[in-house]
PDB file of N, CA and C in Angstrom:
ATOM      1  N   UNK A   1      18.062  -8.609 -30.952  1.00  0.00           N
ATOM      2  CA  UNK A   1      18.076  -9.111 -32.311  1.00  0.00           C
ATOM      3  C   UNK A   1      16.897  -8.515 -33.070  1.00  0.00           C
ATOM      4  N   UNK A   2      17.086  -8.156 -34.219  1.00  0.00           N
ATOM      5  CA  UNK A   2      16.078  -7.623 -34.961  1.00  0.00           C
ATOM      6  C   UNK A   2      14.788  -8.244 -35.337  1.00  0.00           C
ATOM      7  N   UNK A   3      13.607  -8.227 -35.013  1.00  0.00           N
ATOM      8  CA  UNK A   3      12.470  -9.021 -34.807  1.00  0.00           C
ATOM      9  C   UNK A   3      12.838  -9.987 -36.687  1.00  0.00           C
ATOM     10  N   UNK A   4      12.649  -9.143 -37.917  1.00  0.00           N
ATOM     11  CA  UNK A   4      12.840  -9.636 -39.401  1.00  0.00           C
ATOM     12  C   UNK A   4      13.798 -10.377 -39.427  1.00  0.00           C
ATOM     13  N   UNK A   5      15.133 -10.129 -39.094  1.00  0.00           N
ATOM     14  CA  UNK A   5      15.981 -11.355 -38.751  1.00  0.00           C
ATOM     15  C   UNK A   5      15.891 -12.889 -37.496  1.00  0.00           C
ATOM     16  N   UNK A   6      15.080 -12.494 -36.905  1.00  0.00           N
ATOM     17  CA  UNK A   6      14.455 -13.487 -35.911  1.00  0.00           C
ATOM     18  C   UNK A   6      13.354 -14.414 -36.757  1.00  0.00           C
ATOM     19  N   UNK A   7      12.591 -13.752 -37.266  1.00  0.00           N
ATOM     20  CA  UNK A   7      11.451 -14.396 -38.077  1.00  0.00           C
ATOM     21  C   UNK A   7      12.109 -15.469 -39.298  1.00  0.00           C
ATOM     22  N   UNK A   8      13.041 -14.250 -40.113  1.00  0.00           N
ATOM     23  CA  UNK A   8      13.886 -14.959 -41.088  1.00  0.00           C
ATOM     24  C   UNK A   8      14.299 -16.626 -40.538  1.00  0.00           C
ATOM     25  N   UNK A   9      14.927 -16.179 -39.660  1.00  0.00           N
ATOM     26  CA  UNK A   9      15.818 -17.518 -38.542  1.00  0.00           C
ATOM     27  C   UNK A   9      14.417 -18.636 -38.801  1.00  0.00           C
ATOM     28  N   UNK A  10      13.171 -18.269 -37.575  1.00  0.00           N
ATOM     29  CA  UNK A  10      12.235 -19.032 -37.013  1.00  0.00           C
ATOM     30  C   UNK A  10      12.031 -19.706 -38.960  1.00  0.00           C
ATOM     31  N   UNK A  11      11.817 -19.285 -39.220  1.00  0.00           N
ATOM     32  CA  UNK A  11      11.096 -19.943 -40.907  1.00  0.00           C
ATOM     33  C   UNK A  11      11.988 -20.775 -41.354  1.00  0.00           C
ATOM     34  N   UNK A  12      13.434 -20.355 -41.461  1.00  0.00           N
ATOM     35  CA  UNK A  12      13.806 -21.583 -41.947  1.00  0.00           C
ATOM     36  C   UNK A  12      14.076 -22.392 -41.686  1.00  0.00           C
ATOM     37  N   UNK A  13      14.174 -22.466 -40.206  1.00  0.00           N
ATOM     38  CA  UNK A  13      14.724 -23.785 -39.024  1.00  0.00           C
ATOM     39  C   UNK A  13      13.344 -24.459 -38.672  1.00  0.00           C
ATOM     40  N   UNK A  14      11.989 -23.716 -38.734  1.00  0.00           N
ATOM     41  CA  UNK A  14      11.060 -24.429 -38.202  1.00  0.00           C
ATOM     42  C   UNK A  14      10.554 -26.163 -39.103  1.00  0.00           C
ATOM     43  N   UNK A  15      10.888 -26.779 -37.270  1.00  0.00           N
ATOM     44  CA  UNK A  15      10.312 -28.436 -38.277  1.00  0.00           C
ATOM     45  C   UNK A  15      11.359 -29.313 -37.622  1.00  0.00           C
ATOM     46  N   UNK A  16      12.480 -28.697 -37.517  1.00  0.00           N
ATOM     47  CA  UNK A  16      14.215 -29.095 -37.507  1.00  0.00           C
ATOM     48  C   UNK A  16      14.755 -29.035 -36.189  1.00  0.00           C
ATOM     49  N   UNK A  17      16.141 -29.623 -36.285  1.00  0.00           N
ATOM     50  CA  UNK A  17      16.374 -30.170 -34.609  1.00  0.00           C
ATOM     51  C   UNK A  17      17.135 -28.751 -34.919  1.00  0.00           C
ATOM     52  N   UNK A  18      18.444 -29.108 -33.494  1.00  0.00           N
ATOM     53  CA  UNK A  18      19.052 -27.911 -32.979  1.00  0.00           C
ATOM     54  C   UNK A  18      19.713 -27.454 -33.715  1.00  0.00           C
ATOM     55  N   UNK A  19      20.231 -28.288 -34.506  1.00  0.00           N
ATOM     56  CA  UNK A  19      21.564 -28.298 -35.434  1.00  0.00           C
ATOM     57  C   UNK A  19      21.218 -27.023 -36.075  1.00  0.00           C
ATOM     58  N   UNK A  20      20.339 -27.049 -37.046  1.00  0.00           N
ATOM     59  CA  UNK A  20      19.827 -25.924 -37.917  1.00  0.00           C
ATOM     60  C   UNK A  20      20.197 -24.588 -37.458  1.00  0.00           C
ATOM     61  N   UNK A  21      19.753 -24.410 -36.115  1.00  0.00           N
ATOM     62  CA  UNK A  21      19.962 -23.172 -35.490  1.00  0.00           C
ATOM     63  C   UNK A  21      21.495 -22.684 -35.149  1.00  0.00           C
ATOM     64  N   UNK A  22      22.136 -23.915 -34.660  1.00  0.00           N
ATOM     65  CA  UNK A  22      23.486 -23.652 -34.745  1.00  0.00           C
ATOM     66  C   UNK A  22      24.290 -23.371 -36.050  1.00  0.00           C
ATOM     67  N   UNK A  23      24.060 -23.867 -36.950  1.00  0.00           N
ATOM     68  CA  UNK A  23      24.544 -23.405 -38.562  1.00  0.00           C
ATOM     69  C   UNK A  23      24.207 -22.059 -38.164  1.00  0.00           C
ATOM     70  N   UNK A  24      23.104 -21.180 -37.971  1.00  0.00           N
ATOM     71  CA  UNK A  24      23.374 -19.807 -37.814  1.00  0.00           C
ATOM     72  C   UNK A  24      24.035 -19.072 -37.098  1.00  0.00           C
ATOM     73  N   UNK A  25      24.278 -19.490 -36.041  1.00  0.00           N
ATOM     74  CA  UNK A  25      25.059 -19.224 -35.121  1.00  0.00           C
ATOM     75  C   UNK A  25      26.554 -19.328 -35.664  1.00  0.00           C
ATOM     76  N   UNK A  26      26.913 -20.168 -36.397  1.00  0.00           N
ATOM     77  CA  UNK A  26      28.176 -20.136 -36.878  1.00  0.00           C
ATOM     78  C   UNK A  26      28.272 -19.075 -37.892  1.00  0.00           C
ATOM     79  N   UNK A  27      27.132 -18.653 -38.773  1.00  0.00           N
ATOM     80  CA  UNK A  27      27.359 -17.732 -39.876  1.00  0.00           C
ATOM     81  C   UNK A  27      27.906 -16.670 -39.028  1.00  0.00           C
ATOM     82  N   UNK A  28      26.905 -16.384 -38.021  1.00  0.00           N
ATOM     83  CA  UNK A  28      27.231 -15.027 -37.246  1.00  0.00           C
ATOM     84  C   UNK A  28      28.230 -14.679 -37.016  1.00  0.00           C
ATOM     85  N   UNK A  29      29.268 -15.683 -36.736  1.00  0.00           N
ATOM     86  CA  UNK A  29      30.690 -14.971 -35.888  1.00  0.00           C
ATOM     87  C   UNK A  29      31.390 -16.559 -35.938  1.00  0.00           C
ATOM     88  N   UNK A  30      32.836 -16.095 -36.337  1.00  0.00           N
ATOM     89  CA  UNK A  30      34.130 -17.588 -36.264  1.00  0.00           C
ATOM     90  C   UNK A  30      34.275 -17.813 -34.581  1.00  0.00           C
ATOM     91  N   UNK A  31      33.503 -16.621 -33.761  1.00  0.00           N
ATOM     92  CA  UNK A  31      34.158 -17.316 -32.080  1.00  0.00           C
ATOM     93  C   UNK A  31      33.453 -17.627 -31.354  1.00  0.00           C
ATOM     94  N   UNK A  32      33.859 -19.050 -31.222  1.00  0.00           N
ATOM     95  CA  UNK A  32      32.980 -19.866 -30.665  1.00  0.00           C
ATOM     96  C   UNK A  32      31.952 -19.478 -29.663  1.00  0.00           C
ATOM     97  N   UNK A  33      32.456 -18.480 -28.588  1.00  0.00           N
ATOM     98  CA  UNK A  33      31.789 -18.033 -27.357  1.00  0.00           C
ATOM     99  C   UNK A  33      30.625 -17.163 -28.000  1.00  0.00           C
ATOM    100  N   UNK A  34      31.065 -16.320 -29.312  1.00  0.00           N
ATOM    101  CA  UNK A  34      29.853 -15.878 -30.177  1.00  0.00           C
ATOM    102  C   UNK A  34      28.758 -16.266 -30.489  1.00  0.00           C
ATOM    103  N   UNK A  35      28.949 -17.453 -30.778  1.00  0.00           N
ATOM    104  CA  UNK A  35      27.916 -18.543 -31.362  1.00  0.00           C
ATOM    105  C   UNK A  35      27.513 -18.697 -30.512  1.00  0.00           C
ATOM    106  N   UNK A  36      27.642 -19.115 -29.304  1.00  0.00           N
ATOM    107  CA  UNK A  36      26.790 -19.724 -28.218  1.00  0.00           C
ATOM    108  C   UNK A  36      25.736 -19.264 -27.714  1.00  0.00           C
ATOM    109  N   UNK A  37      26.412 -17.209 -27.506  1.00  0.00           N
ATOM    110  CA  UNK A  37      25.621 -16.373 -27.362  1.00  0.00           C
ATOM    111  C   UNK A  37      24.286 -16.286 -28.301  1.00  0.00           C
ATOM    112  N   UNK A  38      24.560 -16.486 -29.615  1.00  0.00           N
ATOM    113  CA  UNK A  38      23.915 -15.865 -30.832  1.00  0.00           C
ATOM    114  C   UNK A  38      22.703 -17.322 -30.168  1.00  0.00           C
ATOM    115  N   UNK A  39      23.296 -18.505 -29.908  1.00  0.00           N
ATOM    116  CA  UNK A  39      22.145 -19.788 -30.028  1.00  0.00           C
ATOM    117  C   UNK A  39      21.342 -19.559 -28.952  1.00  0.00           C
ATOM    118  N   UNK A  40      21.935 -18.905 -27.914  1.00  0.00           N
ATOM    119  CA  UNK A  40      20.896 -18.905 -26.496  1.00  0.00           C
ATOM    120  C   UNK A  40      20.360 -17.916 -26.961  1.00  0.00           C
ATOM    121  N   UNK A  41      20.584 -16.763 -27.774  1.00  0.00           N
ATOM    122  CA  UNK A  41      19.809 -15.846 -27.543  1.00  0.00           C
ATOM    123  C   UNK A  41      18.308 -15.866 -28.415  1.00  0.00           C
ATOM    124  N   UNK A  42      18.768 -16.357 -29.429  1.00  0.00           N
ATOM    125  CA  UNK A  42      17.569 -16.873 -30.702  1.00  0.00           C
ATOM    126  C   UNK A  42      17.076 -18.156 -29.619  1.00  0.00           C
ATOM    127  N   UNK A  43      17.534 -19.268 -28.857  1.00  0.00           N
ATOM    128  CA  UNK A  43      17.318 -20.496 -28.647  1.00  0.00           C
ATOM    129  C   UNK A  43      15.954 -19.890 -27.378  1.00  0.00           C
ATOM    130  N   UNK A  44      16.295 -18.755 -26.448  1.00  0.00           N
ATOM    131  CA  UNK A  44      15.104 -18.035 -25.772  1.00  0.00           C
ATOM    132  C   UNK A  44      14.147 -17.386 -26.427  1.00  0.00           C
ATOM    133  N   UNK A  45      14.570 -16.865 -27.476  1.00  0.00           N
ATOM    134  CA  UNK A  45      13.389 -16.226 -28.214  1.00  0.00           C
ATOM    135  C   UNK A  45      12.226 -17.283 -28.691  1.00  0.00           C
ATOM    136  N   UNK A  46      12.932 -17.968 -29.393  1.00  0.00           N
ATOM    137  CA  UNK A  46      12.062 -19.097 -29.510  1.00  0.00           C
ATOM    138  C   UNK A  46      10.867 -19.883 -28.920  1.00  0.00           C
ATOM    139  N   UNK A  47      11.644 -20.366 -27.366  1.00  0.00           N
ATOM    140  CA  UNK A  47      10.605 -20.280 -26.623  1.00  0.00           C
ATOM    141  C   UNK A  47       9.929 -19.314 -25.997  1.00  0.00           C
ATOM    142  N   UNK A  48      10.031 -18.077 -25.887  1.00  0.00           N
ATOM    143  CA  UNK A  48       9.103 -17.060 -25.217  1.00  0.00           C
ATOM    144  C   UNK A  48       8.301 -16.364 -26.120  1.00  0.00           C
ATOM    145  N   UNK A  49       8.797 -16.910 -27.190  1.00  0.00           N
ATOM    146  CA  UNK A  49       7.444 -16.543 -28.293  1.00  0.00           C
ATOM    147  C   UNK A  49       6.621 -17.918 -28.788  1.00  0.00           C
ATOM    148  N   UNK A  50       6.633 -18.662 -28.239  1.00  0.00           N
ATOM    149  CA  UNK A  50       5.892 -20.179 -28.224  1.00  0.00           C
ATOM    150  C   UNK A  50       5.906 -20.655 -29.322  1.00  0.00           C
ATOM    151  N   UNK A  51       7.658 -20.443 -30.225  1.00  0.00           N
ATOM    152  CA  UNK A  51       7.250 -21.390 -31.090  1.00  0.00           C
ATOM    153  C   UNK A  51       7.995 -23.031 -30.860  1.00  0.00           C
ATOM    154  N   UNK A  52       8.515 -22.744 -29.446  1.00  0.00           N
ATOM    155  CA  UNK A  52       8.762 -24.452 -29.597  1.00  0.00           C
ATOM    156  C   UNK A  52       9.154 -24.369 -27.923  1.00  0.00           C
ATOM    157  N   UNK A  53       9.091 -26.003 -27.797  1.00  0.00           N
ATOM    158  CA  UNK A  53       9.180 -26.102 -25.893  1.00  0.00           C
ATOM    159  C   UNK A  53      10.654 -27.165 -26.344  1.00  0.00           C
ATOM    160  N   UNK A  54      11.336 -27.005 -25.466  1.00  0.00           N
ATOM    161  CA  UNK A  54      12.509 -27.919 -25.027  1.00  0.00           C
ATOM    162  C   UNK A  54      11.573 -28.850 -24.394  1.00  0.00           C
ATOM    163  N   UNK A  55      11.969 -30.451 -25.082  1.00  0.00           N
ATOM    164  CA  UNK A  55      11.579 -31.644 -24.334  1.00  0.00           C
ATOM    165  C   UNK A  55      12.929 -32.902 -24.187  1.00  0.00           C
ATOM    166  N   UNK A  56      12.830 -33.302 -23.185  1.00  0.00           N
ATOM    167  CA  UNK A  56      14.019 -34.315 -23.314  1.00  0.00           C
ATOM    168  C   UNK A  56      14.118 -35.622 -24.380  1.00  0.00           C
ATOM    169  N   UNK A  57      15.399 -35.098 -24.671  1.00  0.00           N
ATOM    170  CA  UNK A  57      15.243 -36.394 -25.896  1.00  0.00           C
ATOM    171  C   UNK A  57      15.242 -37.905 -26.039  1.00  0.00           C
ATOM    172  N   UNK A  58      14.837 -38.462 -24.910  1.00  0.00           N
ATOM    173  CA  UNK A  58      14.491 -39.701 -25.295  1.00  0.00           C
ATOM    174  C   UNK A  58      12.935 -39.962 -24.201  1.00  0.00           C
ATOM    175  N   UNK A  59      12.212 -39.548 -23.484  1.00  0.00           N
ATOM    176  CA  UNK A  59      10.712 -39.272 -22.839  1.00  0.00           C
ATOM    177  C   UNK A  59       9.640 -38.463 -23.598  1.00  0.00           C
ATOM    178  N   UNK A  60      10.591 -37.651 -24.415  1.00  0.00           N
ATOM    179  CA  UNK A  60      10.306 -36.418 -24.998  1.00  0.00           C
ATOM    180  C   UNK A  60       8.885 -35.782 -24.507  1.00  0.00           C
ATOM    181  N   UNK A  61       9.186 -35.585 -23.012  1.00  0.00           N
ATOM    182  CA  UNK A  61       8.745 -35.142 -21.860  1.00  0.00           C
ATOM    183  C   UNK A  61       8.967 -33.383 -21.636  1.00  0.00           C
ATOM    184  N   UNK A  62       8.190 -32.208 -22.058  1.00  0.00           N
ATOM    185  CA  UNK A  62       8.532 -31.004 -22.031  1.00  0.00           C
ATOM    186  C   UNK A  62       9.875 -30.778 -20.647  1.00  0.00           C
ATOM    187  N   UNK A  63      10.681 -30.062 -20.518  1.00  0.00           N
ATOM    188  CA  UNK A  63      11.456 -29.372 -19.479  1.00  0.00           C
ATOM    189  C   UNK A  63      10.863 -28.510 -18.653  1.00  0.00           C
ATOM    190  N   UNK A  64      10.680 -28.544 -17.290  1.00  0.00           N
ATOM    191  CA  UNK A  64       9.814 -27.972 -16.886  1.00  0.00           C
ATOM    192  C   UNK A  64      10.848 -26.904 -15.766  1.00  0.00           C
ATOM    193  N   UNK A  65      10.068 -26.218 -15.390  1.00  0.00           N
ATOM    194  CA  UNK A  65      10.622 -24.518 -14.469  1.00  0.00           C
ATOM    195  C   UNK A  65       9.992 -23.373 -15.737  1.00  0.00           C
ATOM    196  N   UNK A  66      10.854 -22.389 -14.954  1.00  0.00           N
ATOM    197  CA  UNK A  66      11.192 -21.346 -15.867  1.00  0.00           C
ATOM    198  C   UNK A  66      11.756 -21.199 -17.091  1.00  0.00           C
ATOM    199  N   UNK A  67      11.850 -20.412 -17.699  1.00  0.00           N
ATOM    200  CA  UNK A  67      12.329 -19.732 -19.340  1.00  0.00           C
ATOM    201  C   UNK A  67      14.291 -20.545 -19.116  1.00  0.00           C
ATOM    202  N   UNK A  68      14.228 -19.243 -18.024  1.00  0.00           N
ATOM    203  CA  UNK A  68      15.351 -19.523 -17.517  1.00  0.00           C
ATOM    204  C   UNK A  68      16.386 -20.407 -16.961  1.00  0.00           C
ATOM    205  N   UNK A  69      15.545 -21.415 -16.009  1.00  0.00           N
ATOM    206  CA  UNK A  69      15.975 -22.338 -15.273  1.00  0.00           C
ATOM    207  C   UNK A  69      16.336 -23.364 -16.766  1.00  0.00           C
ATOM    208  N   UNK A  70      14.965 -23.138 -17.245  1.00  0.00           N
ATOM    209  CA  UNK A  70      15.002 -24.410 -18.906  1.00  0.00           C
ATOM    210  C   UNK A  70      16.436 -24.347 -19.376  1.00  0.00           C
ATOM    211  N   UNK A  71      16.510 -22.936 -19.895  1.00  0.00           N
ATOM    212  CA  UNK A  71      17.740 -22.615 -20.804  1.00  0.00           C
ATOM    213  C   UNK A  71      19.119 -22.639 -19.684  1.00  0.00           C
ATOM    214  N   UNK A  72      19.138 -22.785 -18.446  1.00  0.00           N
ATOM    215  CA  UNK A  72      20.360 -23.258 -17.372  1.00  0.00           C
ATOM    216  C   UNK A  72      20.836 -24.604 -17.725  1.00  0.00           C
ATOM    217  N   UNK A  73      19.651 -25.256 -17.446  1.00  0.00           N
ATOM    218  CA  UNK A  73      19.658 -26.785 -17.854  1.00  0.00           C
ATOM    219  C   UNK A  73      20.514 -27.252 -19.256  1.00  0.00           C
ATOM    220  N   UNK A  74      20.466 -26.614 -20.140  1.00  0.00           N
ATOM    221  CA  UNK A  74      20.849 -26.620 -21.682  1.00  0.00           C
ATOM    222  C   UNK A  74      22.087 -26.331 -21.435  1.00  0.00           C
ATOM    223  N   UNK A  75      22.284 -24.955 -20.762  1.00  0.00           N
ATOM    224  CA  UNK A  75      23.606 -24.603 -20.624  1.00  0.00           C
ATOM    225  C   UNK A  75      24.955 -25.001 -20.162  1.00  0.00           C
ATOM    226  N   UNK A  76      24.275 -25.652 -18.987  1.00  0.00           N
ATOM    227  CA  UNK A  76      25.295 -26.596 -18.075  1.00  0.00           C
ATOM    228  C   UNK A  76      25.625 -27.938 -19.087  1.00  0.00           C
ATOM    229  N   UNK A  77      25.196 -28.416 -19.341  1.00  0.00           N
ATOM    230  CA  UNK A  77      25.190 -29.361 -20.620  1.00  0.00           C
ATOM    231  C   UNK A  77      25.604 -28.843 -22.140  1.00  0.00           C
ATOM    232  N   UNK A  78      26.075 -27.814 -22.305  1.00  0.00           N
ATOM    233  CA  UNK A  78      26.722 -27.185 -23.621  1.00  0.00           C
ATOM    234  C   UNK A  78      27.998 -27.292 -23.824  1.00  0.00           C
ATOM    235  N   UNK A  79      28.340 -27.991 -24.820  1.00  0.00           N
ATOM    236  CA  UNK A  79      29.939 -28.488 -25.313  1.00  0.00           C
ATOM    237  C   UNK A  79      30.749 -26.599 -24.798  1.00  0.00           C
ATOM    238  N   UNK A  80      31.823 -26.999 -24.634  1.00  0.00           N
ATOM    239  CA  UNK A  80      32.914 -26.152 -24.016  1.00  0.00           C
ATOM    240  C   UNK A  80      33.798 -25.293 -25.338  1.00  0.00           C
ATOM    241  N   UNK A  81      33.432 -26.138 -26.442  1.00  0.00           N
ATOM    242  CA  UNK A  81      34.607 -25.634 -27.268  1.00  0.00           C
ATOM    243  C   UNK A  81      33.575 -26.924 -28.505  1.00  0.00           C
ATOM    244  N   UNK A  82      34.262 -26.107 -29.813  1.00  0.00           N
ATOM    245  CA  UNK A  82      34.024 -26.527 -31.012  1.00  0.00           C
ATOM    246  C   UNK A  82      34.388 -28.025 -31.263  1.00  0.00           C
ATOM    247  N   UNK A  83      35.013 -28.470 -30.246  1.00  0.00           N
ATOM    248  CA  UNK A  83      35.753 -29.525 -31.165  1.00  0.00           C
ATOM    249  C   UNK A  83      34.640 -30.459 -30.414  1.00  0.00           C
ATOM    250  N   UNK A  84      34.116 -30.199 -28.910  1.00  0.00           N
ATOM    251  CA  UNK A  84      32.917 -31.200 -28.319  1.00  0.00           C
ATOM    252  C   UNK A  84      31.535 -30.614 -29.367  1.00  0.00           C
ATOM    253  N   UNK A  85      31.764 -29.855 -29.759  1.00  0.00           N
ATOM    254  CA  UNK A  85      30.645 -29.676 -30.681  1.00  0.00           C
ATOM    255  C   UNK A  85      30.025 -30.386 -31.672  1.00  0.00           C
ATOM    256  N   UNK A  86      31.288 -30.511 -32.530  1.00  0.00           N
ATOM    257  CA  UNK A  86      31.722 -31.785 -33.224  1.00  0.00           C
ATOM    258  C   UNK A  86      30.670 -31.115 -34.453  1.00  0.00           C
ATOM    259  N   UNK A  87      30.298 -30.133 -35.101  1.00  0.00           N
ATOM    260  CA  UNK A  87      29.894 -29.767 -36.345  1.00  0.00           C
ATOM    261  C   UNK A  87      28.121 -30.155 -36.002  1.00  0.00           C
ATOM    262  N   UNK A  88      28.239 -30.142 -34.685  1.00  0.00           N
ATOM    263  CA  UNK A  88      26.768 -30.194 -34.627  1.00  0.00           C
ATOM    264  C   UNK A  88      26.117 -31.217 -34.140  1.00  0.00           C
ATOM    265  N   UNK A  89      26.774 -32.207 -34.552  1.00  0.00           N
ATOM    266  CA  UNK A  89      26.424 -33.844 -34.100  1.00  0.00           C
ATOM    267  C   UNK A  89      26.309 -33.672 -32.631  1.00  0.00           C
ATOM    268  N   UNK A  90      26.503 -32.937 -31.453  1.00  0.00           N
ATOM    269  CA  UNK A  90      26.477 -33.102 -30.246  1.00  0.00           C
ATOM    270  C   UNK A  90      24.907 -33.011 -29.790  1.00  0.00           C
ATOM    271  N   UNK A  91      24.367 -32.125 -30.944  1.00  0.00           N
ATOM    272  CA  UNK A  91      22.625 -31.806 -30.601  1.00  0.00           C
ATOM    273  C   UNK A  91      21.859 -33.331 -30.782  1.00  0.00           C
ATOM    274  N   UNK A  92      22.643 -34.486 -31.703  1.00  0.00           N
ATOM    275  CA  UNK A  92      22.254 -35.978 -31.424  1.00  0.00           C
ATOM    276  C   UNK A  92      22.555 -36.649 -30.653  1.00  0.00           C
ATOM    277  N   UNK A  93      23.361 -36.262 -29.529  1.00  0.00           N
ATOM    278  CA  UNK A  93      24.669 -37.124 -28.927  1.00  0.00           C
ATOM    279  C   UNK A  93      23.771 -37.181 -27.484  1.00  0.00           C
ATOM    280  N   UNK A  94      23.648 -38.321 -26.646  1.00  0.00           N
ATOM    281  CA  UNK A  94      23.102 -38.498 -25.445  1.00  0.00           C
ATOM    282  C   UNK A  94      23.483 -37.268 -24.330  1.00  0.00           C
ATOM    283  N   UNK A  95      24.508 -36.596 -24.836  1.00  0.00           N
ATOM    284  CA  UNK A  95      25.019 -35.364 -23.378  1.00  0.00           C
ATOM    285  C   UNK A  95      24.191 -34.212 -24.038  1.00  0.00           C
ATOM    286  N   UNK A  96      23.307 -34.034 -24.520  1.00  0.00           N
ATOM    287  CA  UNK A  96      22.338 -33.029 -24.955  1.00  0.00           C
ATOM    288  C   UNK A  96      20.868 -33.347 -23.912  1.00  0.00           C
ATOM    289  N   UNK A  97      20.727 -32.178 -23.658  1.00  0.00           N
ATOM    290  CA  UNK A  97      19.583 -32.688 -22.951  1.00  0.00           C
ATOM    291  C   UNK A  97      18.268 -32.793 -23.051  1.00  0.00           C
ATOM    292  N   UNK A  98      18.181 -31.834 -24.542  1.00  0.00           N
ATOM    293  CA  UNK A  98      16.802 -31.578 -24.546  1.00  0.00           C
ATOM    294  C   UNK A  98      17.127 -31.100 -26.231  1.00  0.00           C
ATOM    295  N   UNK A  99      15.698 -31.444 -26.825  1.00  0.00           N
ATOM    296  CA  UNK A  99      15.503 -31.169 -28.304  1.00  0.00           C
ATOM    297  C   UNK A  99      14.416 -30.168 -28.742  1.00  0.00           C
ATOM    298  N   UNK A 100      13.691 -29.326 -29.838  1.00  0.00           N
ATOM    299  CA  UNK A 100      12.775 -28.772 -29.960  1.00  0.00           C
ATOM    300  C   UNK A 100      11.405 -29.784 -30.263  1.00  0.00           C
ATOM    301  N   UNK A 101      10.385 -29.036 -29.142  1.00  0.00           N
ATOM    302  CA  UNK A 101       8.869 -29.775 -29.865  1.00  0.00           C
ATOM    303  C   UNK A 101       8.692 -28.512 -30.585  1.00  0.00           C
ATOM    304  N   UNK A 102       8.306 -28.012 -32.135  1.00  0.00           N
ATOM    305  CA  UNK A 102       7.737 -27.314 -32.620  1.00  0.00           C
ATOM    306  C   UNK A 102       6.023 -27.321 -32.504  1.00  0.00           C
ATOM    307  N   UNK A 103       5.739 -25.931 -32.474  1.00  0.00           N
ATOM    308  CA  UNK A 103       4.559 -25.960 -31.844  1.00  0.00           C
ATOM    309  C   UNK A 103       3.407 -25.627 -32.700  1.00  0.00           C
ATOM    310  N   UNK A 104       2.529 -25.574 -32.831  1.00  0.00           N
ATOM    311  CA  UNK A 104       1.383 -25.396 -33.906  1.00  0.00           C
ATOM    312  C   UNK A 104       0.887 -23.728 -33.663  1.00  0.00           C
ATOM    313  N   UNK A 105       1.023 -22.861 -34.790  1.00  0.00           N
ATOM    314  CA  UNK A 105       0.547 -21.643 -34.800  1.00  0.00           C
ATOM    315  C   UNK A 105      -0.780 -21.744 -34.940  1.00  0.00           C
TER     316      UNK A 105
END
Protein backbone atom coordinates (compact mmCIF):
# COMPACT_ATOMS: atom_id res chain seq x y z
CA UNK A 1 0.00 0.00 0.00
CA UNK A 2 1.29 3.32 -0.75
CA UNK A 3 2.89 4.84 2.43
CA UNK A 4 0.52 8.70 1.41
CA UNK A 5 -2.45 6.61 1.13
CA UNK A 6 -1.69 4.76 4.44
CA UNK A 7 -1.06 8.05 6.25
CA UNK A 8 -4.20 9.55 4.46
CA UNK A 9 -6.17 6.33 6.04
CA UNK A 10 -4.13 6.62 9.68
CA UNK A 11 -5.41 10.57 9.95
CA UNK A 12 -8.67 10.17 9.38
CA UNK A 13 -9.58 7.10 11.38
CA UNK A 14 -7.21 8.07 14.19
CA UNK A 15 -9.28 8.38 17.69
CA UNK A 16 -12.03 5.85 16.19
CA UNK A 17 -13.08 2.25 16.60
CA UNK A 18 -12.83 -0.38 13.78
CA UNK A 19 -15.70 0.59 11.97
CA UNK A 20 -13.96 3.67 10.43
CA UNK A 21 -11.39 1.54 8.90
CA UNK A 22 -13.79 -0.79 7.47
CA UNK A 23 -15.79 2.09 5.61
CA UNK A 24 -12.44 2.08 3.71
CA UNK A 25 -12.19 -1.07 3.05
CA UNK A 26 -15.53 -1.01 1.49
CA UNK A 27 -14.59 2.09 -0.74
CA UNK A 28 -11.79 -0.10 -2.02
CA UNK A 29 -13.58 -2.92 -3.66
CA UNK A 30 -17.70 -4.28 -3.71
CA UNK A 31 -15.96 -7.97 -2.76
CA UNK A 32 -16.25 -8.74 0.27
CA UNK A 33 -13.03 -11.05 0.46
CA UNK A 34 -11.43 -7.59 -0.89
CA UNK A 35 -12.26 -5.71 1.94
CA UNK A 36 -11.06 -7.99 4.37
CA UNK A 37 -7.82 -8.11 2.69
CA UNK A 38 -7.66 -4.23 2.30
CA UNK A 39 -8.65 -4.22 6.57
CA UNK A 40 -5.91 -6.72 7.58
CA UNK A 41 -3.64 -5.21 5.55
CA UNK A 42 -3.97 -1.39 6.74
CA UNK A 43 -5.32 -3.19 10.25
CA UNK A 44 -1.18 -4.62 10.42
CA UNK A 45 0.20 -1.61 9.31
CA UNK A 46 -1.22 0.08 11.93
CA UNK A 47 0.11 -1.82 14.48
CA UNK A 48 3.69 -2.27 13.24
CA UNK A 49 3.98 1.24 12.93
CA UNK A 50 2.74 1.81 16.64
CA UNK A 51 -0.02 3.67 16.00
CA UNK A 52 -2.42 1.55 17.92
CA UNK A 53 -2.35 -1.96 19.99
CA UNK A 54 -5.42 -4.33 19.74
CA UNK A 55 -6.89 -4.61 23.34
CA UNK A 56 -9.85 -6.73 24.30
CA UNK A 57 -12.97 -5.08 24.49
CA UNK A 58 -14.33 -5.35 27.64
CA UNK A 59 -10.58 -5.73 30.15
CA UNK A 60 -9.31 -3.56 27.57
CA UNK A 61 -6.26 -5.56 28.35
CA UNK A 62 -3.56 -5.19 25.23
CA UNK A 63 -3.53 -8.77 23.01
CA UNK A 64 -0.56 -10.25 23.59
CA UNK A 65 2.00 -12.67 21.13
CA UNK A 66 3.10 -11.62 17.97
CA UNK A 67 2.05 -9.04 15.10
CA UNK A 68 0.83 -12.06 13.73
CA UNK A 69 -0.53 -14.42 16.17
CA UNK A 70 -2.56 -10.81 17.32
CA UNK A 71 -3.99 -10.37 13.84
CA UNK A 72 -4.86 -14.65 13.80
CA UNK A 73 -6.81 -13.99 16.79
CA UNK A 74 -8.95 -11.16 14.92
CA UNK A 75 -9.13 -13.33 12.08
CA UNK A 76 -10.57 -16.43 13.37
CA UNK A 77 -13.22 -14.21 14.85
CA UNK A 78 -14.01 -12.22 11.46
CA UNK A 79 -17.64 -12.27 10.16
CA UNK A 80 -17.68 -14.75 7.02
CA UNK A 81 -19.72 -12.66 4.75
CA UNK A 82 -21.31 -9.11 4.73
CA UNK A 83 -24.43 -9.86 6.02
CA UNK A 84 -22.51 -11.09 9.72
CA UNK A 85 -20.90 -7.90 9.18
CA UNK A 86 -23.93 -6.22 9.49
CA UNK A 87 -22.59 -2.55 8.10
CA UNK A 88 -20.11 -2.61 10.69
CA UNK A 89 -21.99 -3.01 13.85
CA UNK A 90 -20.10 -6.42 14.32
CA UNK A 91 -16.81 -4.27 15.42
CA UNK A 92 -19.52 -3.48 18.63
CA UNK A 93 -20.93 -6.85 18.83
CA UNK A 94 -19.43 -9.22 21.76
CA UNK A 95 -17.95 -11.86 18.82
CA UNK A 96 -15.26 -9.15 18.10
CA UNK A 97 -12.43 -9.61 19.97
CA UNK A 98 -10.45 -6.87 20.25
CA UNK A 99 -10.74 -2.93 19.63
CA UNK A 100 -8.00 -0.13 18.87
CA UNK A 101 -5.97 1.60 21.90
CA UNK A 102 -4.69 4.63 19.87
CA UNK A 103 -1.39 5.47 20.86
CA UNK A 104 0.33 8.79 21.66
CA UNK A 105 2.93 10.08 18.98
Amino acid sequence: MDKKFFNHIRENIEGMELDALWDYAIEASPDYSDQCEFFFEVLEELIQTGAIELVNMYTKQPLNGPIEERLNTFRSSFPTDPVEMNGGLWFFSSSCPAGPLWTQK
